[in-house]
PDB file of N, CA and C in Angstrom:
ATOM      1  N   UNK A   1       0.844  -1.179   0.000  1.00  0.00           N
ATOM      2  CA  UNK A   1       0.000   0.000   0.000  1.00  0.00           C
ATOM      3  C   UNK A   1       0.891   1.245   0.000  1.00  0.00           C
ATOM      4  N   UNK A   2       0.332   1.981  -0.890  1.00  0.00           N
ATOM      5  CA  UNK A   2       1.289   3.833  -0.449  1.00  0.00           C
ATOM      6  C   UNK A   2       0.667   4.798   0.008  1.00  0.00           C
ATOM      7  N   UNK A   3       1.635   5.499  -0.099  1.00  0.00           N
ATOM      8  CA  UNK A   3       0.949   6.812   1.012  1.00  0.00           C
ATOM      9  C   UNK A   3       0.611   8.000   0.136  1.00  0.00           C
ATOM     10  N   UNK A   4       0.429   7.744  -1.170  1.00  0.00           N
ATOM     11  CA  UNK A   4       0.259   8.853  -1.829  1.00  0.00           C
ATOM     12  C   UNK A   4      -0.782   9.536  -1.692  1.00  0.00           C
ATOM     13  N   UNK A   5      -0.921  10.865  -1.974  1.00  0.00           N
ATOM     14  CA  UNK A   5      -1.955  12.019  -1.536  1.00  0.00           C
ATOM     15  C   UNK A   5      -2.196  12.497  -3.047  1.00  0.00           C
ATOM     16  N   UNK A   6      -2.952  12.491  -3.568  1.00  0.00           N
ATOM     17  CA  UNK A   6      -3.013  13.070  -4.927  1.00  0.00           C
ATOM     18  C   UNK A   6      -3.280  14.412  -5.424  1.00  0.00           C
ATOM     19  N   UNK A   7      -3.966  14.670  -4.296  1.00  0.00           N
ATOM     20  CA  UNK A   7      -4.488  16.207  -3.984  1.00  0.00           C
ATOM     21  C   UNK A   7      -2.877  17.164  -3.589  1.00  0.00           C
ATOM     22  N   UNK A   8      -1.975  16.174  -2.673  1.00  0.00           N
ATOM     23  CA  UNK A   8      -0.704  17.223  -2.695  1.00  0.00           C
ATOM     24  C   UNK A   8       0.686  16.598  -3.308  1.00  0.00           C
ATOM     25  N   UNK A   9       0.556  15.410  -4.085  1.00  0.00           N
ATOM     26  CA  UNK A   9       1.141  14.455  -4.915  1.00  0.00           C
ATOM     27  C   UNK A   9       1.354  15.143  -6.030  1.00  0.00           C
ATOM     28  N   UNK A  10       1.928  15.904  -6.906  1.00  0.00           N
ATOM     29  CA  UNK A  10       1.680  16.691  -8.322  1.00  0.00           C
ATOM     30  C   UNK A  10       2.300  15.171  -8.858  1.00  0.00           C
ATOM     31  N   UNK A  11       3.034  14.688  -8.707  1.00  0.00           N
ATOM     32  CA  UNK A  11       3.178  13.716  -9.942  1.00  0.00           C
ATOM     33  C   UNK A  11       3.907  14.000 -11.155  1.00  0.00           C
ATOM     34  N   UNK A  12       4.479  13.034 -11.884  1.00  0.00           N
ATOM     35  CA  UNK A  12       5.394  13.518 -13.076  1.00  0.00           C
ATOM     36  C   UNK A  12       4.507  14.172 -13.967  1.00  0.00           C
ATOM     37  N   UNK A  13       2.875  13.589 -14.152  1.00  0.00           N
ATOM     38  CA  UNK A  13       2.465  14.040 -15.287  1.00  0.00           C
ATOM     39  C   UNK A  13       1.865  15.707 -15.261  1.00  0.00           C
ATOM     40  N   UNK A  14       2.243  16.519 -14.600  1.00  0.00           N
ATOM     41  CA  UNK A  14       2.092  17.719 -14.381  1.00  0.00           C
ATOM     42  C   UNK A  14       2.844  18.244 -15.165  1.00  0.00           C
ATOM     43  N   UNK A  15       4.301  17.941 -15.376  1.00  0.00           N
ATOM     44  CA  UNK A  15       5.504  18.449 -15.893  1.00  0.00           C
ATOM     45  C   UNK A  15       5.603  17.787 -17.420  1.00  0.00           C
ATOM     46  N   UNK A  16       5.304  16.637 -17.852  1.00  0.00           N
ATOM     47  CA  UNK A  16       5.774  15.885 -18.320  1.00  0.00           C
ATOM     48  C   UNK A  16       5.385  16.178 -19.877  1.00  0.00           C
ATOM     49  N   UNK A  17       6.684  15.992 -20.474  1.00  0.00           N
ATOM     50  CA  UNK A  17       6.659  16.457 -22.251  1.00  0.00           C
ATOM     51  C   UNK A  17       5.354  16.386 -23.291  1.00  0.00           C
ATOM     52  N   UNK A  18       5.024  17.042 -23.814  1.00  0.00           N
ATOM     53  CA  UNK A  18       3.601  17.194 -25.174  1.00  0.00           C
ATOM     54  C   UNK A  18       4.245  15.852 -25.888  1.00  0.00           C
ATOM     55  N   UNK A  19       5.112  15.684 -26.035  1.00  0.00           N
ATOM     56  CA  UNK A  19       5.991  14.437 -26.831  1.00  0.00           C
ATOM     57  C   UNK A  19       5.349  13.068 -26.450  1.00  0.00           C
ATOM     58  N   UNK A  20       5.596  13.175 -25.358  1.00  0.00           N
ATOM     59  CA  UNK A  20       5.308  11.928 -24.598  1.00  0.00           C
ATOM     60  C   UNK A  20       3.644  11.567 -23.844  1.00  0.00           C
ATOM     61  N   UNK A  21       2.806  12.650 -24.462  1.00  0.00           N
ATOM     62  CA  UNK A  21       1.572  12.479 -24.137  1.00  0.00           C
ATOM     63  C   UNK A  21       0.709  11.505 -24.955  1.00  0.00           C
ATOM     64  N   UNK A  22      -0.342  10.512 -24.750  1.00  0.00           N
ATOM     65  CA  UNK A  22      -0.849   9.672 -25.146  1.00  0.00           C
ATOM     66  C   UNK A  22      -1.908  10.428 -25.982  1.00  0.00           C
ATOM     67  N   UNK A  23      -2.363  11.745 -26.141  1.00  0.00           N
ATOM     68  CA  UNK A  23      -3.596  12.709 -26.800  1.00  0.00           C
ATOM     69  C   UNK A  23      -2.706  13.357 -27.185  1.00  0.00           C
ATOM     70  N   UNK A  24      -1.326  13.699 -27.124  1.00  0.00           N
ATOM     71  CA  UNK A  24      -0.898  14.820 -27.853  1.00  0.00           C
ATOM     72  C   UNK A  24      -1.197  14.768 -29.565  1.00  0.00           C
ATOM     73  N   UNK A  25      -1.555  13.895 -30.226  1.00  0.00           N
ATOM     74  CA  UNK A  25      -1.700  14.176 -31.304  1.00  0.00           C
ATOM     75  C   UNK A  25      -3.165  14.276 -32.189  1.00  0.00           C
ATOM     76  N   UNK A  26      -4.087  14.777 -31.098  1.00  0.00           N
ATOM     77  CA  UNK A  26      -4.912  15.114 -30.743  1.00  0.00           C
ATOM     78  C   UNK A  26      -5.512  16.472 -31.227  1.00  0.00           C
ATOM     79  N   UNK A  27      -6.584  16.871 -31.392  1.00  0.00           N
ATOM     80  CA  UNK A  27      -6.767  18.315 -32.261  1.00  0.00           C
ATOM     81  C   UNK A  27      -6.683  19.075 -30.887  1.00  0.00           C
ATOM     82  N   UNK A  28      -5.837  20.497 -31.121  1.00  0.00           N
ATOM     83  CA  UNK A  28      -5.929  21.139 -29.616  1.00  0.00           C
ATOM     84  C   UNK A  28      -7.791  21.057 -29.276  1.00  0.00           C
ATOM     85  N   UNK A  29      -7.415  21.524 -27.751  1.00  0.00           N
ATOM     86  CA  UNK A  29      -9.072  21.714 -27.105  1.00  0.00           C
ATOM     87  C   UNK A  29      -9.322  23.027 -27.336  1.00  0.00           C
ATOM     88  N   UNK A  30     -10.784  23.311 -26.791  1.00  0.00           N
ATOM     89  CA  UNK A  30     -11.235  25.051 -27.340  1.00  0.00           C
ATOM     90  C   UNK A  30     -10.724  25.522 -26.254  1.00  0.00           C
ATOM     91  N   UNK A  31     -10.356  25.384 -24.935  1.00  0.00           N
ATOM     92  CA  UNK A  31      -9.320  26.196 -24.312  1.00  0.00           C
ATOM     93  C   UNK A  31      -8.066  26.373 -24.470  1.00  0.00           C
ATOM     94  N   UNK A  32      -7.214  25.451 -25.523  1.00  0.00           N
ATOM     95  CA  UNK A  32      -5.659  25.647 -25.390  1.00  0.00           C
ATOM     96  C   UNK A  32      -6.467  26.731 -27.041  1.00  0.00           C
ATOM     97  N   UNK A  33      -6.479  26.590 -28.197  1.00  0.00           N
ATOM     98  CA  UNK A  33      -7.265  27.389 -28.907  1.00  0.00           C
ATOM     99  C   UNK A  33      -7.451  28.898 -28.572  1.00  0.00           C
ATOM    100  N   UNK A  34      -8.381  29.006 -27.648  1.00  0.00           N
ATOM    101  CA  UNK A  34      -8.949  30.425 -26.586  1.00  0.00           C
ATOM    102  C   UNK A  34      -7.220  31.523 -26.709  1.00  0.00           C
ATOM    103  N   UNK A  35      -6.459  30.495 -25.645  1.00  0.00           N
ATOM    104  CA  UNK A  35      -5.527  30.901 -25.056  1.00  0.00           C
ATOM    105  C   UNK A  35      -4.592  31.201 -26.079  1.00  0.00           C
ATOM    106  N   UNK A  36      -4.506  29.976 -27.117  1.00  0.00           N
ATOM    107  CA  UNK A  36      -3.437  30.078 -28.012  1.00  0.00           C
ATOM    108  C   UNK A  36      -3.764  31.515 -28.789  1.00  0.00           C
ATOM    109  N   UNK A  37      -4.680  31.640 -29.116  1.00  0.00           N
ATOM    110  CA  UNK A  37      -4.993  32.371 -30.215  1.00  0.00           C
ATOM    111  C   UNK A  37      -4.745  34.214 -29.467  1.00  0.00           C
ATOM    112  N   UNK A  38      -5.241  34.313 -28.183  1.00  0.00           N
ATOM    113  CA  UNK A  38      -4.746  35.347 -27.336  1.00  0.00           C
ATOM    114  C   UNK A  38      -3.048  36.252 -27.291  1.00  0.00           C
ATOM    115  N   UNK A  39      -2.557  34.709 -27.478  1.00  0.00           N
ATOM    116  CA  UNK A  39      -1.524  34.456 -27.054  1.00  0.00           C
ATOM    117  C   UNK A  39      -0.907  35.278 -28.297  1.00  0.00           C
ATOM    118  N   UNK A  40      -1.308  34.682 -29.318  1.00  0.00           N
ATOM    119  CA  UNK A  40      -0.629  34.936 -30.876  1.00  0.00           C
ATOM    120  C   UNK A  40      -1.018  36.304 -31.453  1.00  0.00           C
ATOM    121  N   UNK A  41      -2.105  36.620 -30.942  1.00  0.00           N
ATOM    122  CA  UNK A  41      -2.204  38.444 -31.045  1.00  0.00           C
ATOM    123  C   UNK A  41      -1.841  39.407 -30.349  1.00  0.00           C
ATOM    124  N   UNK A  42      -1.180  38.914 -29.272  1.00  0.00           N
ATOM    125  CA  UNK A  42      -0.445  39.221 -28.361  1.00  0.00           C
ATOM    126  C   UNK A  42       0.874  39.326 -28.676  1.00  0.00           C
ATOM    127  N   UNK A  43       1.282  38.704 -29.219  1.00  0.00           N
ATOM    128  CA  UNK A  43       3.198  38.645 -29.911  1.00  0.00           C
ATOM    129  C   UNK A  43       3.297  38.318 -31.566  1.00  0.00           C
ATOM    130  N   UNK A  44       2.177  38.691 -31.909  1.00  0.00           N
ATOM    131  CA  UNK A  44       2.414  38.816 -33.758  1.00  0.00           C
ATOM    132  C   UNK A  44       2.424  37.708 -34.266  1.00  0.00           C
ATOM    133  N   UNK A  45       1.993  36.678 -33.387  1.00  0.00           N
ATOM    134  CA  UNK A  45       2.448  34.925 -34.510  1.00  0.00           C
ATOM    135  C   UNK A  45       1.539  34.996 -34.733  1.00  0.00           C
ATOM    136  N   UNK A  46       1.189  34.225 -36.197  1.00  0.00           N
ATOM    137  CA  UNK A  46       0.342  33.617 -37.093  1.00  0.00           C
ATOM    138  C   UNK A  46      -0.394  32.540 -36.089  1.00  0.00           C
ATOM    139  N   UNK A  47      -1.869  32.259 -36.509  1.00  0.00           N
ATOM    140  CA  UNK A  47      -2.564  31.628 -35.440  1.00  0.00           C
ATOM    141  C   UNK A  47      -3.313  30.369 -36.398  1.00  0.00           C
ATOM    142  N   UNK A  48      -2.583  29.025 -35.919  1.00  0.00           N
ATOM    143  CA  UNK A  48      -2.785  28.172 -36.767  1.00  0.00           C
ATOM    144  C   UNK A  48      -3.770  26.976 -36.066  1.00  0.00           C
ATOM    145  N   UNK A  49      -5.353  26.808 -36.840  1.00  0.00           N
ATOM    146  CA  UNK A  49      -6.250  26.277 -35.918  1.00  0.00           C
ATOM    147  C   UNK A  49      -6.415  24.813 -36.001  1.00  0.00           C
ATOM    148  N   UNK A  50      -5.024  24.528 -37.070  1.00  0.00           N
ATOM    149  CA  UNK A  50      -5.130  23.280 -36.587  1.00  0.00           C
ATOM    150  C   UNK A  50      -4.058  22.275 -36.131  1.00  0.00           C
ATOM    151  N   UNK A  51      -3.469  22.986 -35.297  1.00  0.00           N
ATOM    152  CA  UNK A  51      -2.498  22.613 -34.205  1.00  0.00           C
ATOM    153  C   UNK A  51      -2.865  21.007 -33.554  1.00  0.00           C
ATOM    154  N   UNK A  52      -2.200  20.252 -32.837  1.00  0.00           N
ATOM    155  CA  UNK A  52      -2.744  19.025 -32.094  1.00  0.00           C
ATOM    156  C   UNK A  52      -2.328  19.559 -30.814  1.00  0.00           C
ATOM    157  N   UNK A  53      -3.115  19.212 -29.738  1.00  0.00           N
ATOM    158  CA  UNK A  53      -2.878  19.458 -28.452  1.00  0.00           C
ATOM    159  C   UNK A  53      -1.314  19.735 -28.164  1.00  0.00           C
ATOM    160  N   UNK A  54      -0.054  18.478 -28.369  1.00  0.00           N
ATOM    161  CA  UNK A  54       1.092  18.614 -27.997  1.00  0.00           C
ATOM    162  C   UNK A  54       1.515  19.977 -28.837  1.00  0.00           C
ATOM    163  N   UNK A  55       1.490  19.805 -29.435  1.00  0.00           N
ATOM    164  CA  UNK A  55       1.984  21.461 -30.498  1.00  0.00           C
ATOM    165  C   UNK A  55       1.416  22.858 -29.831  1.00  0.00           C
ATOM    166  N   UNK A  56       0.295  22.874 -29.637  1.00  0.00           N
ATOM    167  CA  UNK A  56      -0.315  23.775 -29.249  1.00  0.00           C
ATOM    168  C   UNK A  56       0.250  23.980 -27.843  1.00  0.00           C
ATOM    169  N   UNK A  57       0.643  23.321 -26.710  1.00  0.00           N
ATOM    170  CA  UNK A  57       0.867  23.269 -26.309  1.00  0.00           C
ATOM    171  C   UNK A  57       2.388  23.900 -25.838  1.00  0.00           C
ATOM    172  N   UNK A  58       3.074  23.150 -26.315  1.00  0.00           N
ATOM    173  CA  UNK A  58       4.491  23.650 -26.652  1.00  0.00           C
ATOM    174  C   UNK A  58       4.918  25.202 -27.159  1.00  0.00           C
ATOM    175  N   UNK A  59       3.843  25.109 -28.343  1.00  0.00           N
ATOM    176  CA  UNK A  59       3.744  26.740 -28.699  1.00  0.00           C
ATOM    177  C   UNK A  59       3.202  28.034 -27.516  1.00  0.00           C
ATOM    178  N   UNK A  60       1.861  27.628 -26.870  1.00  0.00           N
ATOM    179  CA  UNK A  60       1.817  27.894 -25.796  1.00  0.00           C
ATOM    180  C   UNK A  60       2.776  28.827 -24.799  1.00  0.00           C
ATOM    181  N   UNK A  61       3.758  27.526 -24.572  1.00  0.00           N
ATOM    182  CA  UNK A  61       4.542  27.667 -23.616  1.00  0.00           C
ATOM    183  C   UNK A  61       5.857  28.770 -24.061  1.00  0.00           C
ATOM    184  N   UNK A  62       6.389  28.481 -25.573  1.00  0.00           N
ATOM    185  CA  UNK A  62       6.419  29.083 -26.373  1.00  0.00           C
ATOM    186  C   UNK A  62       6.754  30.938 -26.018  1.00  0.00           C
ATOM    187  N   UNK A  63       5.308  30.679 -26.526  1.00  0.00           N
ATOM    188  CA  UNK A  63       4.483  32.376 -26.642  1.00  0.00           C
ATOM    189  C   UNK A  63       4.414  33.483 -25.253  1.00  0.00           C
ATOM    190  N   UNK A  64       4.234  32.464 -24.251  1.00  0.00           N
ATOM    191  CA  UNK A  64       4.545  32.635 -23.332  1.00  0.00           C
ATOM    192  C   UNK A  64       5.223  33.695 -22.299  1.00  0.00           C
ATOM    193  N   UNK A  65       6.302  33.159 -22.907  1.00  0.00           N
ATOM    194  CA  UNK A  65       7.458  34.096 -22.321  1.00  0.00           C
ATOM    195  C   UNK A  65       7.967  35.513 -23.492  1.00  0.00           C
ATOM    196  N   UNK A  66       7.031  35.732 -24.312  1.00  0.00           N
ATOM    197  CA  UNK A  66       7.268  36.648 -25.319  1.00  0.00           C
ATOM    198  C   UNK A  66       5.575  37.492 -25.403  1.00  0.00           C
ATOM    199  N   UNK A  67       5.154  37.279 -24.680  1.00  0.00           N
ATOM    200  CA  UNK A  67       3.653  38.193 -24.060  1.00  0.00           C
ATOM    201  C   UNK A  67       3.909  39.066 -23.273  1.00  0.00           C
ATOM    202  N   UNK A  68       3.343  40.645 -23.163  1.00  0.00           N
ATOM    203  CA  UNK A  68       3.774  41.478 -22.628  1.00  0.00           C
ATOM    204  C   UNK A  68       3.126  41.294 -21.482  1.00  0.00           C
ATOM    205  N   UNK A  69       1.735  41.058 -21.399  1.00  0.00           N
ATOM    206  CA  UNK A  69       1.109  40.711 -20.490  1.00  0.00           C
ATOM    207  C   UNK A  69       1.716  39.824 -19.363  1.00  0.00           C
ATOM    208  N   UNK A  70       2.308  38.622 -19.353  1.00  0.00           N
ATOM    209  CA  UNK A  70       2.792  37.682 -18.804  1.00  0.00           C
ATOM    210  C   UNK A  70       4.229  38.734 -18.048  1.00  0.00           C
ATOM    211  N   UNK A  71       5.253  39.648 -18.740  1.00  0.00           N
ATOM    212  CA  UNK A  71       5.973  39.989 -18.714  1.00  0.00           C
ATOM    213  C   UNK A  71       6.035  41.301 -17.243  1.00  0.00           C
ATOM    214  N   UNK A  72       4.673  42.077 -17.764  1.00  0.00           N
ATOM    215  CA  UNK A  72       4.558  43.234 -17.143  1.00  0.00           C
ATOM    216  C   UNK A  72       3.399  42.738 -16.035  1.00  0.00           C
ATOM    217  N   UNK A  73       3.338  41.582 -15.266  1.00  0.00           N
ATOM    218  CA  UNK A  73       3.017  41.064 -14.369  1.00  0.00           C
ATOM    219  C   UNK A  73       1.751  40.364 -14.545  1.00  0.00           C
TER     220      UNK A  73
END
């Protein structure tokens, strides 16, 4: 038996690569979409709707750190 807590357990799959996801090749969802697309008028990228989850994802993360928003708090 273990002692795991799942509620304060984050687990690898929190972190764990778009690569290595079992749906990553998957059509993104209408929230990574929402976000992505925010994201991409936000820093000038081209907004491509048919991304798969892992991509979208990655890009995401991406875009991210090149949002002013994210930047200026």
């Amino acid at each position: 038996m273990t002692n795991s807590q799942p509620k304060v357990d984050t687990g690898s799959n929190t972190e764990k690569d778009p690569d290595d996801w079992t749906t990553g090749d998957e059509p993104m969802t209408g929230a990574q979409a929402s976000y992505l697309k925010t994201l991409c008028e936000e820093t000038g990228q081209p907004f491509d709707d048919k991304l798969t989850k892992g991509d979208a994802s990655k890009l995401i993360d991406e875009l991210q750190g090149k949002s002013k928003r994210l930047k200026d708090g």
